[in-house]
C-alpha atoms as a PDB file:
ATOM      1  CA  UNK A   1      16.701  95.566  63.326  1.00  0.00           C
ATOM      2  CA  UNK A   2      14.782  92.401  63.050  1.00  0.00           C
ATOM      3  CA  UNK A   3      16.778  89.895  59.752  1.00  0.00           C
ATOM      4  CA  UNK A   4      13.968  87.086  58.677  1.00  0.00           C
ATOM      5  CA  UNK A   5      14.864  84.866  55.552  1.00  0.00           C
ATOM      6  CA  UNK A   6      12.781  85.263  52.008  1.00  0.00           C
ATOM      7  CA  UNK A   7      10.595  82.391  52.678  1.00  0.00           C
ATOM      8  CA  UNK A   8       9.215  83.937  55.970  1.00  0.00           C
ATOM      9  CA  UNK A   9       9.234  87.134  53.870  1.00  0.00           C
ATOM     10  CA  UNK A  10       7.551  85.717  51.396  1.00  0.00           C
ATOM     11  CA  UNK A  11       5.098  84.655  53.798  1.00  0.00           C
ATOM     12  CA  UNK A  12       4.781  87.459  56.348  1.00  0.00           C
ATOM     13  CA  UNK A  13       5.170  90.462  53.694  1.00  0.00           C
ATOM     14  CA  UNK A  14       2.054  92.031  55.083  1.00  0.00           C
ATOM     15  CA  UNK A  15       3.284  92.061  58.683  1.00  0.00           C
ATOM     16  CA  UNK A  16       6.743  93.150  57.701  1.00  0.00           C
ATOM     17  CA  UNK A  17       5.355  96.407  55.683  1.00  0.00           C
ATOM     18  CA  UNK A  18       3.337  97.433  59.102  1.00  0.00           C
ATOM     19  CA  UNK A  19       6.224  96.913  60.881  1.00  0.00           C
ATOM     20  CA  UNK A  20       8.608  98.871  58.200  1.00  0.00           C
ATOM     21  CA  UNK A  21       5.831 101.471  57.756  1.00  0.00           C
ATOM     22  CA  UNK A  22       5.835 101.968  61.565  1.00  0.00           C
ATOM     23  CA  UNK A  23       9.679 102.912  61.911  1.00  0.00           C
ATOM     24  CA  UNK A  24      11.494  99.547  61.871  1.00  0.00           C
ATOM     25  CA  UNK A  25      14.110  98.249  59.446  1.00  0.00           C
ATOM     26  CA  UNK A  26      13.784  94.942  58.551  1.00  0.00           C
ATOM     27  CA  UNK A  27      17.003  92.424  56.572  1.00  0.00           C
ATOM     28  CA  UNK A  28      15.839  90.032  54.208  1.00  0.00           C
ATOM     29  CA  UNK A  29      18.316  87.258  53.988  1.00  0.00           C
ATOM     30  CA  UNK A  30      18.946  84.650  51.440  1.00  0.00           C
ATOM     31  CA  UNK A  31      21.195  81.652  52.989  1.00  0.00           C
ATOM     32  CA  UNK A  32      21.835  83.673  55.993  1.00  0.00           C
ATOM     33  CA  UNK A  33      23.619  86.094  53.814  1.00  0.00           C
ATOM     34  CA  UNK A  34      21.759  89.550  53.934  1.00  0.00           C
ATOM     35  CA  UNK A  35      20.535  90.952  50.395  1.00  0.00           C
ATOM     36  CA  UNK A  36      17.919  93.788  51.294  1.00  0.00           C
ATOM     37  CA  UNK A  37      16.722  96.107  54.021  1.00  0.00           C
ATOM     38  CA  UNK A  38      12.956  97.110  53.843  1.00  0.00           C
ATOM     39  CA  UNK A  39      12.795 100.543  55.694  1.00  0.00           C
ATOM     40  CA  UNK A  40      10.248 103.164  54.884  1.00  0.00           C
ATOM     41  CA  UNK A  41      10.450 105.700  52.208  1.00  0.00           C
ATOM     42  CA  UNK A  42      10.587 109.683  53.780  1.00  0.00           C
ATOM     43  CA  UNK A  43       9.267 111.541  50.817  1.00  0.00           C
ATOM     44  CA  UNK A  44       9.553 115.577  49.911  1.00  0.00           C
ATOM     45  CA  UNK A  45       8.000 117.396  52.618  1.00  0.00           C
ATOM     46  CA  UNK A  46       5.227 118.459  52.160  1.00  0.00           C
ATOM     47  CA  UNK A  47       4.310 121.998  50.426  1.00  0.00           C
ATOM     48  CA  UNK A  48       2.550 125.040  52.269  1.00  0.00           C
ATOM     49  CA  UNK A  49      -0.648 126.332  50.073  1.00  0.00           C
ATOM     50  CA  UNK A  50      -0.653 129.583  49.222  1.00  0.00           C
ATOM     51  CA  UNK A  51       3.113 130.527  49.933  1.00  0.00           C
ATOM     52  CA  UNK A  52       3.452 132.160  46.968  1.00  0.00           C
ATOM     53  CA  UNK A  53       2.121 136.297  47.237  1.00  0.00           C
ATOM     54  CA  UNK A  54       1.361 138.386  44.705  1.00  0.00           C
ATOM     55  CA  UNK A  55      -0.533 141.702  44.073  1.00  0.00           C
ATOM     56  CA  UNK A  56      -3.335 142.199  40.926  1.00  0.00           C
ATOM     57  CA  UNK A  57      -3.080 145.620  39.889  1.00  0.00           C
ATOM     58  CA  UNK A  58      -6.051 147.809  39.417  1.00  0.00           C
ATOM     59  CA  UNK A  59      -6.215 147.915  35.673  1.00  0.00           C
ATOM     60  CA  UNK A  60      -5.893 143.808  35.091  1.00  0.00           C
ATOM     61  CA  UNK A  61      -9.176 143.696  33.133  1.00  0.00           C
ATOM     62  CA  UNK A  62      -8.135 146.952  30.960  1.00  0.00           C
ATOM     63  CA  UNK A  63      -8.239 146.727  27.274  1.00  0.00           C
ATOM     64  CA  UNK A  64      -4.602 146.183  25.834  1.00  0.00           C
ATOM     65  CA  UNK A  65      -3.000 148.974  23.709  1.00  0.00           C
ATOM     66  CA  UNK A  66      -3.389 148.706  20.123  1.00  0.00           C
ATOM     67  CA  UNK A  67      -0.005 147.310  19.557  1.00  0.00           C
ATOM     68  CA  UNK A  68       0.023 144.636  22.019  1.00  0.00           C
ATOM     69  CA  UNK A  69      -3.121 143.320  20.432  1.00  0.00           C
ATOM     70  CA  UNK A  70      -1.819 143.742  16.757  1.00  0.00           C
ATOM     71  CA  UNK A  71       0.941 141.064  18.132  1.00  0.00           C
ATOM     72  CA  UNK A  72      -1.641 138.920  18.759  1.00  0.00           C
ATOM     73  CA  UNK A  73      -2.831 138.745  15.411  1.00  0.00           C
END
């Protein structure tokens, strides 16, 4: 854990992403006196395509029956 004041984070705020980004936490002080970590952010895993299954039956593109398509009206 690496503690640098705002003025070199001010300055350095490029380097100090890379090195959050990269696993490292890093303490921004102000007066010595810590006020924020800068660690990186572990977002949701990620999702698996296609983990959803389903089946189409045979008769999908079949004409509805008359009184599903009256509702429809």
């Amino acid at each position: 854990m690496t503690t640098v004041n705002v003025q070199e984070a001010k300055t350095h705020l490029s380097a100090l992403i890379a090195r959050a980004e990269a696993g490292e936490e890093i303490i921004i002080a102000r007066a010595g006196r810590p006020i924020l970590k800068l660690v990186p952010i572990s977002g949701p895993p990620r999702r698996k395509f296609g983990g959803m299954t389903f089946q189409v039956p045979d008769d999908f593109d079949a004409p509805l029956p008359e009184e599903d398509l009256a509702a429809w009206e």
